[in-house]
C-alpha atoms as a PDB file:
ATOM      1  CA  UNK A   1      17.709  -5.818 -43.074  1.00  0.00           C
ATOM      2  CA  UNK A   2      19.404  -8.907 -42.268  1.00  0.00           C
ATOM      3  CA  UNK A   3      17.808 -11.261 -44.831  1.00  0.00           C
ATOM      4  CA  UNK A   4      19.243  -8.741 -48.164  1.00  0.00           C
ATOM      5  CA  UNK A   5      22.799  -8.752 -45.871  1.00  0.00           C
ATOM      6  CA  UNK A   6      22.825 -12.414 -45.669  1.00  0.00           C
ATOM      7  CA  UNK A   7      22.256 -12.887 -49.438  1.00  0.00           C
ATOM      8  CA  UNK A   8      24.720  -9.977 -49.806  1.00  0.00           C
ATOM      9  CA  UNK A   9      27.292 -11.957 -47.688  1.00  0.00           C
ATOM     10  CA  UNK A  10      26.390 -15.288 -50.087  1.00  0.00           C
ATOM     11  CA  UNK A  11      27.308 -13.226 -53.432  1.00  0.00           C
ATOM     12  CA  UNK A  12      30.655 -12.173 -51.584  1.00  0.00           C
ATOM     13  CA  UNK A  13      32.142 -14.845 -50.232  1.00  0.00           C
ATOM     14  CA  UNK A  14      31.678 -18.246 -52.106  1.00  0.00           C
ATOM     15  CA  UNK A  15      32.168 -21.400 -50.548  1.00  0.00           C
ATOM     16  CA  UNK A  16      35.448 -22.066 -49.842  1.00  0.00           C
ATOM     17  CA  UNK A  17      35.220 -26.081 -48.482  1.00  0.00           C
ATOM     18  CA  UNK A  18      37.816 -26.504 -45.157  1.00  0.00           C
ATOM     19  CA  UNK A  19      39.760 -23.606 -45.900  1.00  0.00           C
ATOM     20  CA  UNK A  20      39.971 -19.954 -43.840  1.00  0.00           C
ATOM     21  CA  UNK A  21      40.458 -16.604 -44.766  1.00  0.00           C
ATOM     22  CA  UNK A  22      42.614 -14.419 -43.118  1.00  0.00           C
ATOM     23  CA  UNK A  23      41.456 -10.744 -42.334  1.00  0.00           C
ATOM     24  CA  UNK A  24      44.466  -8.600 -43.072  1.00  0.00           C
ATOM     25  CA  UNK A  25      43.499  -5.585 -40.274  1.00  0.00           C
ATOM     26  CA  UNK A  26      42.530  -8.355 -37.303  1.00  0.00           C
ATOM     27  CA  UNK A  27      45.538 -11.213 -38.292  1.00  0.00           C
ATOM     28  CA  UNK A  28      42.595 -13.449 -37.807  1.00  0.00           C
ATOM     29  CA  UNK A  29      41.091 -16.677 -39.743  1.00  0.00           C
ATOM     30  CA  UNK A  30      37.620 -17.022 -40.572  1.00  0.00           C
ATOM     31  CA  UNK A  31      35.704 -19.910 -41.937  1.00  0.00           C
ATOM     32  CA  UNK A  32      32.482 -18.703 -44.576  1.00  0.00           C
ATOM     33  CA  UNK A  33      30.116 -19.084 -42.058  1.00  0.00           C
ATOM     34  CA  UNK A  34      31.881 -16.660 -39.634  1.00  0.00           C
ATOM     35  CA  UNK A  35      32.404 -14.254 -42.092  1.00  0.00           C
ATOM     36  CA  UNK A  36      28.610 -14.139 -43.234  1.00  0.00           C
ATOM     37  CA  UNK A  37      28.031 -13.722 -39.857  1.00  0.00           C
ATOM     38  CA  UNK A  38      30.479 -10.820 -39.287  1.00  0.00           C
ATOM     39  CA  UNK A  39      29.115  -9.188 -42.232  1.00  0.00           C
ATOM     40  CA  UNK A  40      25.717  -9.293 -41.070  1.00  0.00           C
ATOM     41  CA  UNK A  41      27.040  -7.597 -37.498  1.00  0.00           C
ATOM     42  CA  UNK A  42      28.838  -5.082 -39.201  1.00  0.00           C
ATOM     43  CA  UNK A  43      25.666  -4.189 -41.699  1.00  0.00           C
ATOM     44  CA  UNK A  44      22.744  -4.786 -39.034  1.00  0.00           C
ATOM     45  CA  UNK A  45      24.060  -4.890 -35.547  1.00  0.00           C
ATOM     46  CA  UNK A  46      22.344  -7.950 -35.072  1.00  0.00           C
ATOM     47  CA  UNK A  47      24.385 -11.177 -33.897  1.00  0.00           C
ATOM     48  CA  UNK A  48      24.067 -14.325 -35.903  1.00  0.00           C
ATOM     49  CA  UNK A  49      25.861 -17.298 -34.655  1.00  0.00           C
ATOM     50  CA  UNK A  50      28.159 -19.782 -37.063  1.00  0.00           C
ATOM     51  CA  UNK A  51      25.474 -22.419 -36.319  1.00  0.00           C
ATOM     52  CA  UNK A  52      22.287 -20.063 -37.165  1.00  0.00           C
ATOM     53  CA  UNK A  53      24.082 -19.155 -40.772  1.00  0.00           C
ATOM     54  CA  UNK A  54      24.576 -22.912 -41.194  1.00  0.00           C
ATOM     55  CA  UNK A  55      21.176 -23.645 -40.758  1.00  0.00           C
ATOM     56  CA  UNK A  56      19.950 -20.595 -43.198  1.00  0.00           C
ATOM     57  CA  UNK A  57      22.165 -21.769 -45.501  1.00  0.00           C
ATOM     58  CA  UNK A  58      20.733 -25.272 -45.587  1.00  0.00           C
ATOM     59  CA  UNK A  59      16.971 -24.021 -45.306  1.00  0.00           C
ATOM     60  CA  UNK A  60      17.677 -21.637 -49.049  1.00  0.00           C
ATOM     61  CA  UNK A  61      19.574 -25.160 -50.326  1.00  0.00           C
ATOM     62  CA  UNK A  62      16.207 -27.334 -49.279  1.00  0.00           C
ATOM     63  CA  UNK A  63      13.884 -24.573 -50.633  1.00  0.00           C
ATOM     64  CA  UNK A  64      16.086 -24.293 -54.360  1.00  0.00           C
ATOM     65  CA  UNK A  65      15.755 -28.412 -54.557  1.00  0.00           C
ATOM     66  CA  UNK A  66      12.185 -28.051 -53.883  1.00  0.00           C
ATOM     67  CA  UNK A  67      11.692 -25.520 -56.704  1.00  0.00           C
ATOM     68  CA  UNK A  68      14.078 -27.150 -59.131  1.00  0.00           C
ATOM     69  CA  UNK A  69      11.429 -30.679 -58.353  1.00  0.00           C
ATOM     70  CA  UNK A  70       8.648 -28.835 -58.763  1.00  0.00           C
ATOM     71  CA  UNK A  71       9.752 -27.017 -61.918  1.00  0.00           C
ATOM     72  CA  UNK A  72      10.726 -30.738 -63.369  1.00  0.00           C
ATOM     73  CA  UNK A  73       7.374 -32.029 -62.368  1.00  0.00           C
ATOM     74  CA  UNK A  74       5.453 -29.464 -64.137  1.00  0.00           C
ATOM     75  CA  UNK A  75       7.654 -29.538 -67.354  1.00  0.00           C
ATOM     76  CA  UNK A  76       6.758 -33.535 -67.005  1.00  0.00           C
ATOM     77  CA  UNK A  77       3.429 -33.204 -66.994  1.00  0.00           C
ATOM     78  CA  UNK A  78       3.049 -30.612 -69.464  1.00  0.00           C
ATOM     79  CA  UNK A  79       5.008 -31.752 -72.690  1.00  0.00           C
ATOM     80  CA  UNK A  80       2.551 -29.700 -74.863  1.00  0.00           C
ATOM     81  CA  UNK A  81       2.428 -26.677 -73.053  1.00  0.00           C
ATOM     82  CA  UNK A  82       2.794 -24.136 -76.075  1.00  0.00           C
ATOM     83  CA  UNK A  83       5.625 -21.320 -76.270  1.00  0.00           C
ATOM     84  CA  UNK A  84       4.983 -18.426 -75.133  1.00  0.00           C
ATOM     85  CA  UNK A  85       2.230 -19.392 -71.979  1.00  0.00           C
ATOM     86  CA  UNK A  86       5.109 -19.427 -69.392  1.00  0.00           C
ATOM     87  CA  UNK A  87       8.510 -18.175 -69.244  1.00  0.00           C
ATOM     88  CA  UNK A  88      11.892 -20.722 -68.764  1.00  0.00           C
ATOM     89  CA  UNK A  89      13.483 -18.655 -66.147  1.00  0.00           C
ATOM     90  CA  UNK A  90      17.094 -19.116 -65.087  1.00  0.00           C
ATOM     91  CA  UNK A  91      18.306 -18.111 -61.877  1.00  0.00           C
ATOM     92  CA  UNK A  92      21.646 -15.395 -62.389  1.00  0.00           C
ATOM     93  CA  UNK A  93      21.082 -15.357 -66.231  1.00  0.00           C
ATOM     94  CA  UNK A  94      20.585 -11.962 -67.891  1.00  0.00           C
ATOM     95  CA  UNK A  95      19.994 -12.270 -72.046  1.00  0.00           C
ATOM     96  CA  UNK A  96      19.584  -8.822 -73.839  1.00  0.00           C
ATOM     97  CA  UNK A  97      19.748 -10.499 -77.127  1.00  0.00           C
ATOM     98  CA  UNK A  98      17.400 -12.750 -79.532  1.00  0.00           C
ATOM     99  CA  UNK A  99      17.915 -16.436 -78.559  1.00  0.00           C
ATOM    100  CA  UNK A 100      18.519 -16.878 -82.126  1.00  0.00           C
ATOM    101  CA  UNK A 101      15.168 -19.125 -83.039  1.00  0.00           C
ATOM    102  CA  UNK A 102      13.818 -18.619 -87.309  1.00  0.00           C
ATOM    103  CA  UNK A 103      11.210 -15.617 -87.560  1.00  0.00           C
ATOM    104  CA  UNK A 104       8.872 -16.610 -90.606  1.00  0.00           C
ATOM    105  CA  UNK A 105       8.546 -13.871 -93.218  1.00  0.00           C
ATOM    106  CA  UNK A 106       4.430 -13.494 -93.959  1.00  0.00           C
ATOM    107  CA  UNK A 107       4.541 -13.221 -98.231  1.00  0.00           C
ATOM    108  CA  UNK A 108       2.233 -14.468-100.893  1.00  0.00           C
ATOM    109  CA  UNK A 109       5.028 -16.195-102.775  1.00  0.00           C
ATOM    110  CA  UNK A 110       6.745 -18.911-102.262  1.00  0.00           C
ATOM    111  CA  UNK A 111       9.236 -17.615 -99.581  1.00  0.00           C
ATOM    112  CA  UNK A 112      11.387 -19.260 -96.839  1.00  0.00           C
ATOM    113  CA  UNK A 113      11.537 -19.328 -92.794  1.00  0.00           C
ATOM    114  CA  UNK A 114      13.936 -16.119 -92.516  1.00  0.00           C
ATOM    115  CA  UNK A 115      17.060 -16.716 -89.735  1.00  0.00           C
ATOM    116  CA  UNK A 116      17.660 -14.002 -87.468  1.00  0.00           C
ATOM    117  CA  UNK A 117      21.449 -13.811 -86.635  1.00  0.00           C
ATOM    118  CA  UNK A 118      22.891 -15.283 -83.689  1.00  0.00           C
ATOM    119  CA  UNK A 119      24.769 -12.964 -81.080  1.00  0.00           C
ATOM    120  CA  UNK A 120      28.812 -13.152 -80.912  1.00  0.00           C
ATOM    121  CA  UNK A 121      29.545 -16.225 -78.711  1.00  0.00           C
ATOM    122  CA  UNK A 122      31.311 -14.071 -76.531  1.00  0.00           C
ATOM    123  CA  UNK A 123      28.224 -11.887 -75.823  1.00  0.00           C
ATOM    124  CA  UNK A 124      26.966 -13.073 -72.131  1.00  0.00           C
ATOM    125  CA  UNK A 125      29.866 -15.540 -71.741  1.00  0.00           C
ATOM    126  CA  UNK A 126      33.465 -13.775 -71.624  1.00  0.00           C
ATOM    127  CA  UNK A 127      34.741 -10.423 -70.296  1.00  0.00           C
ATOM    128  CA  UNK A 128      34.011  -8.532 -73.167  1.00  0.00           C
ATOM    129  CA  UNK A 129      32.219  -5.682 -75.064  1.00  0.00           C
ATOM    130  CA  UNK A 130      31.805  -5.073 -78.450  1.00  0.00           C
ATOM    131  CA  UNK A 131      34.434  -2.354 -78.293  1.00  0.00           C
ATOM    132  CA  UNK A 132      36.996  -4.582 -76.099  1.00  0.00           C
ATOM    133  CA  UNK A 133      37.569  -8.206 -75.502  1.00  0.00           C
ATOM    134  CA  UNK A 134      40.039  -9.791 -72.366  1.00  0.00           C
ATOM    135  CA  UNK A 135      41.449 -12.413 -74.376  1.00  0.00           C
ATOM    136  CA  UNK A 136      44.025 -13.649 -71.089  1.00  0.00           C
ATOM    137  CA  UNK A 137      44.891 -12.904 -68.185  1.00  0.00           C
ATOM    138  CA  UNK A 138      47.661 -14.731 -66.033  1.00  0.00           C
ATOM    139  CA  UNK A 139      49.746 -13.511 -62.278  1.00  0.00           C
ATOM    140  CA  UNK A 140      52.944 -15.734 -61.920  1.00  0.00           C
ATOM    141  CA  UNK A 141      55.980 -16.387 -60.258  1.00  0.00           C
ATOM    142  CA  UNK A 142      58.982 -17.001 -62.403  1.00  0.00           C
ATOM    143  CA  UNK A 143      62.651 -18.367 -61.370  1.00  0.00           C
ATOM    144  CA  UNK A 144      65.555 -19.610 -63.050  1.00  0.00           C
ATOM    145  CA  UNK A 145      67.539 -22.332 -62.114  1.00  0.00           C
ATOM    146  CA  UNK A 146      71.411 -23.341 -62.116  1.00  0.00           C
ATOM    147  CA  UNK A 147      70.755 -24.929 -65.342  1.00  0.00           C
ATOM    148  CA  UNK A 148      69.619 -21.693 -66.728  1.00  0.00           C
ATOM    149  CA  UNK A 149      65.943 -23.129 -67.395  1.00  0.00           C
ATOM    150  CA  UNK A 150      63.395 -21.312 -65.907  1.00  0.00           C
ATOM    151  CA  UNK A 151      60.363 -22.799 -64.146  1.00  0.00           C
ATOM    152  CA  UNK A 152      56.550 -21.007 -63.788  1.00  0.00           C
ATOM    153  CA  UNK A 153      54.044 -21.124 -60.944  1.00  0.00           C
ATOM    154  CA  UNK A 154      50.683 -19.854 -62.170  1.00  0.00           C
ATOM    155  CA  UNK A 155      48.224 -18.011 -59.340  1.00  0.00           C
ATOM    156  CA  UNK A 156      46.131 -17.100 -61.855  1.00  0.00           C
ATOM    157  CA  UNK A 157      45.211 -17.841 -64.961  1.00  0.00           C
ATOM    158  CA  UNK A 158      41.579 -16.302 -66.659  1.00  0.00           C
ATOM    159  CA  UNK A 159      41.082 -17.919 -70.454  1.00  0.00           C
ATOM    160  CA  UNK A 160      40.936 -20.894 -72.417  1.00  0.00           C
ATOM    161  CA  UNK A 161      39.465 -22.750 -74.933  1.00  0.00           C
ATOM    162  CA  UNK A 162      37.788 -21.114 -77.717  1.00  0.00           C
ATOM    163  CA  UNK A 163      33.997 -20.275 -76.538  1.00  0.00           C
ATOM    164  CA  UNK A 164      31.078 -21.987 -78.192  1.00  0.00           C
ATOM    165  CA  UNK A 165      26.845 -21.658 -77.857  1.00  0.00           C
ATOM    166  CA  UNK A 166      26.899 -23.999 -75.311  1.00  0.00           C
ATOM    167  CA  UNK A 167      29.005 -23.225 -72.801  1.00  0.00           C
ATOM    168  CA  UNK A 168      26.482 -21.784 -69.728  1.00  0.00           C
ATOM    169  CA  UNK A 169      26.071 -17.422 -69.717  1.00  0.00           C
ATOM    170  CA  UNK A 170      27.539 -15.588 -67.044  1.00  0.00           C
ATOM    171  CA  UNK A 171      25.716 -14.521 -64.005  1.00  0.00           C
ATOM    172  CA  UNK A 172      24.374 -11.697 -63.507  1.00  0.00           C
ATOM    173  CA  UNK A 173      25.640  -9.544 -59.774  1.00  0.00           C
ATOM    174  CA  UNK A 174      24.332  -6.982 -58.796  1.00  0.00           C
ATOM    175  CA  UNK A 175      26.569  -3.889 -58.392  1.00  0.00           C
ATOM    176  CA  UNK A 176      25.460  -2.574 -55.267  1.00  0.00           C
ATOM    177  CA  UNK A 177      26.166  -5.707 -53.199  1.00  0.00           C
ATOM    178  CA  UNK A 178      30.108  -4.816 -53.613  1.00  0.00           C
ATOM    179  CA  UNK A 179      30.101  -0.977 -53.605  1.00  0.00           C
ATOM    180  CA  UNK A 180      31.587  -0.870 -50.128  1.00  0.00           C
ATOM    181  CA  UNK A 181      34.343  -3.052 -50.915  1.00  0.00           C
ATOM    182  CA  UNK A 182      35.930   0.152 -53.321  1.00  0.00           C
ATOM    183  CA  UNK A 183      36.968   3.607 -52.318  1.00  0.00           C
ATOM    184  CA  UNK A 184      33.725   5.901 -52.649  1.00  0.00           C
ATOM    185  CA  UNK A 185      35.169   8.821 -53.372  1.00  0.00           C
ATOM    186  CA  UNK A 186      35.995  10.176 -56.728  1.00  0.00           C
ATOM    187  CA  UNK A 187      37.270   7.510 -59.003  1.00  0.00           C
ATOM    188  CA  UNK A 188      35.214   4.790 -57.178  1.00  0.00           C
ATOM    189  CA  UNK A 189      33.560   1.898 -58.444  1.00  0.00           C
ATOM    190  CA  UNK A 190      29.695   3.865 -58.265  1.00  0.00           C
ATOM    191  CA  UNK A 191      31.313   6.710 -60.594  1.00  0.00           C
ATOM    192  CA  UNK A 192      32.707   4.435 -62.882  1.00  0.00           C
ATOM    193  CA  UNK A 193      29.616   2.415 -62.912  1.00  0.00           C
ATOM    194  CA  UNK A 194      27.339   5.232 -63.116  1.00  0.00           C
ATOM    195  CA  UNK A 195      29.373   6.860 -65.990  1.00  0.00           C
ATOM    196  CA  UNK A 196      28.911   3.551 -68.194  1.00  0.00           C
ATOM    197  CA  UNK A 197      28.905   1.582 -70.252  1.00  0.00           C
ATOM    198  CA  UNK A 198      27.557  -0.369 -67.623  1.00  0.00           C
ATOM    199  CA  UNK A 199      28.473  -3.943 -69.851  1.00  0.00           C
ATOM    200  CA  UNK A 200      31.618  -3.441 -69.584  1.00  0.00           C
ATOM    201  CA  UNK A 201      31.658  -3.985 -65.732  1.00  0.00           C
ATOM    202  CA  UNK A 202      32.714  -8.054 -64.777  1.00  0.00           C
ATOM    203  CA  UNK A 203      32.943  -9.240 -61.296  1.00  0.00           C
ATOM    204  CA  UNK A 204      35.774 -11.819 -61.091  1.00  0.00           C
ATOM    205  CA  UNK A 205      36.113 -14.400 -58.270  1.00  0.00           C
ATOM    206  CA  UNK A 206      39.040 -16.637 -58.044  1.00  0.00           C
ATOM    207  CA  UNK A 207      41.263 -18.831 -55.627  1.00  0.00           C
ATOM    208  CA  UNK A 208      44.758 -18.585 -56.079  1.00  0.00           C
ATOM    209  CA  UNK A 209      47.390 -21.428 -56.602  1.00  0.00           C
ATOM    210  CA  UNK A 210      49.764 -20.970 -53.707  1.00  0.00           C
ATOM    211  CA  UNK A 211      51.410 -24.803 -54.272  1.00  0.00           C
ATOM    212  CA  UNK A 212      54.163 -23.726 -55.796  1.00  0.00           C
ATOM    213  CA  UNK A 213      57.411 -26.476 -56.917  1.00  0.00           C
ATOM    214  CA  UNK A 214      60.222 -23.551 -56.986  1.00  0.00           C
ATOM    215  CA  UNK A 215      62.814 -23.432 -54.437  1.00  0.00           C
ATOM    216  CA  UNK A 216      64.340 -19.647 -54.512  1.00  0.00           C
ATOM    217  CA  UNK A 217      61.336 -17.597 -54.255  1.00  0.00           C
ATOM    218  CA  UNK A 218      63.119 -15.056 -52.738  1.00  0.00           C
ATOM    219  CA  UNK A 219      64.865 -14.140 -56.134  1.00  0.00           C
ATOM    220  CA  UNK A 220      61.899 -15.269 -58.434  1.00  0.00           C
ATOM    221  CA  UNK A 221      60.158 -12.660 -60.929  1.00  0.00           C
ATOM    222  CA  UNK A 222      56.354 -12.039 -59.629  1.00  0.00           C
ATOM    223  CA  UNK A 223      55.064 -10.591 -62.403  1.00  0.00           C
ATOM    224  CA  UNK A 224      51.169  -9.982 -64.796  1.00  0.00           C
ATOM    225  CA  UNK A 225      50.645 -11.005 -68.225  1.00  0.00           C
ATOM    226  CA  UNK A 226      47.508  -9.823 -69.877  1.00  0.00           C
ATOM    227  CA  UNK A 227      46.135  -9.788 -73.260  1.00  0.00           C
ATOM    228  CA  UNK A 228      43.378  -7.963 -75.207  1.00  0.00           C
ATOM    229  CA  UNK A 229      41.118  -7.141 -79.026  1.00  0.00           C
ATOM    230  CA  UNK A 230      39.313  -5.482 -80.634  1.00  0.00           C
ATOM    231  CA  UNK A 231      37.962  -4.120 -83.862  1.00  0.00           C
ATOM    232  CA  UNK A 232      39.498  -1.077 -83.714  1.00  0.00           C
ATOM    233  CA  UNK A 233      42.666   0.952 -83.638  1.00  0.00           C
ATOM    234  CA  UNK A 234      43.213   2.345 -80.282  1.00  0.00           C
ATOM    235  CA  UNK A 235      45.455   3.364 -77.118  1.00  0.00           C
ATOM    236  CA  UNK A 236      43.977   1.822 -74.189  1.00  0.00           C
ATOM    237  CA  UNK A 237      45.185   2.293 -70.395  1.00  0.00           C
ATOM    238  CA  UNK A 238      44.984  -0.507 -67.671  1.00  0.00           C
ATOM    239  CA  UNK A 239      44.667   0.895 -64.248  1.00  0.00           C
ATOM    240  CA  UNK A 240      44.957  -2.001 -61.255  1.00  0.00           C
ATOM    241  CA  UNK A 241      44.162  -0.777 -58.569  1.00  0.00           C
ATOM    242  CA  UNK A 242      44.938  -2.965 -55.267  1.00  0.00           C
ATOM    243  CA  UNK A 243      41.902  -2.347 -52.294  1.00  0.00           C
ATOM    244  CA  UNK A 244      41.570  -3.436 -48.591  1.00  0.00           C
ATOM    245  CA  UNK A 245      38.268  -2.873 -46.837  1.00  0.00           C
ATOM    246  CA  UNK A 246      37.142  -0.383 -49.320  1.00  0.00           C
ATOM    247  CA  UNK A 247      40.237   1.697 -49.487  1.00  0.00           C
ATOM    248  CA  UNK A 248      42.497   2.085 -52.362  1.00  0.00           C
ATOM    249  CA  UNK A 249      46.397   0.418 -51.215  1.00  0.00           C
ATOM    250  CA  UNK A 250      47.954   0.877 -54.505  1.00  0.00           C
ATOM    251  CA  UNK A 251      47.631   1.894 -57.761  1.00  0.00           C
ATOM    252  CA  UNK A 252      49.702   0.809 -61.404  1.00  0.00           C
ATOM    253  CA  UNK A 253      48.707   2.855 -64.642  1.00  0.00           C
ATOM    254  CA  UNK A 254      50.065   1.263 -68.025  1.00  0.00           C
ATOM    255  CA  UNK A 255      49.331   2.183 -71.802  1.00  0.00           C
ATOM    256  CA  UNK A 256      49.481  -0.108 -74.772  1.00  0.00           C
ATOM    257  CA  UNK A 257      49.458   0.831 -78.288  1.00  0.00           C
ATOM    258  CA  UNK A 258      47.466  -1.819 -80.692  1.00  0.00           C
ATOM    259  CA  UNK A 259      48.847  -4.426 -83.042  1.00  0.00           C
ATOM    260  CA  UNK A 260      47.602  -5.480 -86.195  1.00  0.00           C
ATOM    261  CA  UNK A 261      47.286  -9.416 -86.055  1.00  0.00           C
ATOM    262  CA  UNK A 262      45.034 -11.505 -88.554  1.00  0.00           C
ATOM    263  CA  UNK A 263      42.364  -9.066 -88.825  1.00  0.00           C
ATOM    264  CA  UNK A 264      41.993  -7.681 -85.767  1.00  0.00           C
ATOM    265  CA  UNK A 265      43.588  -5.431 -83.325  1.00  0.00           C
ATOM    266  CA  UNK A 266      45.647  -6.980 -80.422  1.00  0.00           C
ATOM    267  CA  UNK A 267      47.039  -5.532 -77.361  1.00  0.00           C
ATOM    268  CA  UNK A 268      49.621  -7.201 -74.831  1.00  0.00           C
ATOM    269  CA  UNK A 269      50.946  -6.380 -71.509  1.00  0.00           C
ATOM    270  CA  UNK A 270      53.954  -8.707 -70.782  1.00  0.00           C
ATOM    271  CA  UNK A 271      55.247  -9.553 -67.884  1.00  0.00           C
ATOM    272  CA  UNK A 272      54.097  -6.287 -65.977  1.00  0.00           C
ATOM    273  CA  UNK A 273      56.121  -6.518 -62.700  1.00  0.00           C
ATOM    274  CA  UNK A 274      53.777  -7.282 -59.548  1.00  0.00           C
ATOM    275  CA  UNK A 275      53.754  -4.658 -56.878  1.00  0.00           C
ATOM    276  CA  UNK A 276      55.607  -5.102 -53.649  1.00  0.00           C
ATOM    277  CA  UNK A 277      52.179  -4.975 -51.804  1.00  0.00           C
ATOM    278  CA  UNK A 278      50.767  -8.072 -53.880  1.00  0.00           C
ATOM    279  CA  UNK A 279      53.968  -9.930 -53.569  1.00  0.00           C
ATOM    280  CA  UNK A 280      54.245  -9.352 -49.377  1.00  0.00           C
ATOM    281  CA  UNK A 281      50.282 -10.520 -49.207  1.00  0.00           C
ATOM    282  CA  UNK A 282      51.060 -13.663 -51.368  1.00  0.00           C
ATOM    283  CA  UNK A 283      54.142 -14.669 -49.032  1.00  0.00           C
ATOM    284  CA  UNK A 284      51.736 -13.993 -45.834  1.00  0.00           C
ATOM    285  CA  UNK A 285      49.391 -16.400 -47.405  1.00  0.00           C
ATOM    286  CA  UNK A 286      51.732 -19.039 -48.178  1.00  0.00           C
ATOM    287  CA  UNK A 287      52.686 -18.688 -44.604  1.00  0.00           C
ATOM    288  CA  UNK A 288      49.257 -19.133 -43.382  1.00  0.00           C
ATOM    289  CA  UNK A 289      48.317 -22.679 -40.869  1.00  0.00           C
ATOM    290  CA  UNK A 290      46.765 -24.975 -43.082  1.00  0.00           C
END
């Protein structure tokens, strides 16, 4: 079907302004456009031209304004529409949990509005579980100068500032739209999935920093710093696992014991050396036409 591979092709590549992407089996540079439109060959058999995806593109746009107006103009109209006669749906926004509004307890005495607890702030907003939490995550080049001081690059960087109610929920993917982009045979992404817990499964999307300041990158340290809590004693394992057009290039396995730090459990993998494969696809980028 080539409308459900379009929006397939939307979820997986995200705009990406003037920039290409290179292909790493062809050696060749693709805009978005021409990659939605390659996807939908490769999933259909049907052709769609770089012009005809620009157009559907800007068709869905027209159609989402013309929803979000019409939304706005009933909500106008209707300031006393009561709760509870129509729904505030959000487009990519899951919420398993209570929104947190006062239930009223129904008593002959004199008895207040009960408050039902509010949900972790993580819940819905960070990479987390209530069994495991990615505090940060950071890939980096490091190098040391003749002065002995040593200067970072960041690619990467996932975490911040502390969370709070109001920053926006995550959005919801479907898993199936990127099965084919992991190995499917044992150890896959569907087995994983499939074998749960299914919230603990994030889909991260990211550009990388390539404008690096340091001179000697030949001698420079490439290396993955990543950090982790929870509420319990435990040995995890991190597994990263490098694929290319749904096959599995490379694989690192690494265990870390917890630490007890201000109440809670805290786990840290410093300055993991980054694999030879990683480092060779970062210099091919770097080498890339602008």
């Amino acid at each position: 079907d080539i409308e459900q591979s379009f929006q397939e092709a939307l979820a997986i590549y995200p705009p990406c302004g003037r920039r290409k992407i290179i292909l790493s089996d062809e050696g060749k540079m693709y805009g978005r456009n021409e990659l939605i439109a390659r996807y939908i060959k490769l999933r259909t058999g049907k052709t769609r031209t770089r012009k005809q995806v620009s157009s559907h593109i800007q068709v869905l746009a027209r159609r989402k304004l013309r929803e979000i107006q019409a939304k706005l103009k009933v909500q106008f109209c209707q300031p006393l529409l009561q709760p509870g006669t129509s729904q505030d749906v959000k487009p990519f926004t899951q919420s398993s949990y209570p929104a947190g509004k006062p239930a009223t307890a129904v008593s002959a005495g004199d008895v207040g509005p009960l408050q039902t607890a509010p949900p972790p702030v993580w819940e819905g907003r960070a990479i987390a579980t209530h069994k495991l939490r990615l505090v940060e995550y950071s890939a980096f080049m490091e190098s040391q100068n003749r002065d002995e001081a040593y200067q970072r690059h960041l690619f990467v960087h996932i975490g911040g500032p502390a969370l709070s109610y109001t920053d926006p929920l995550l959005e919801a993917v479907d898993v199936r739209q990127i099965y084919d982009k992991f190995p499917e045979k044992k150890g896959g992404l569907k087995e994983l999935y499939d074998k749960g817990p299914q919230n603990a499964f994030f889909l991260v999307k990211f550009w990388a920093d390539l404008n690096s300041n340091i001179q000697d990158e030949a001698g420079a340290f490439y290396g993955v710093t990543s950090s982790y809590e929870s509420n319990e004693n435990m040995t995890i394992t991190c597994s990263t696992k490098v694929c290319s057009f749904g096959k599995q290039v490379v694989e690192k396995v690494e265990t870390e014991y917890a630490r007890y730090e201000n109440g809670r459990f805290v786990y840290r993998i410093h300055r993991s050396p980054m694999c030879e494969y990683m480092i060779n696809f970062i210099h091919k980028l770097k080498h890339l036409p602008e």
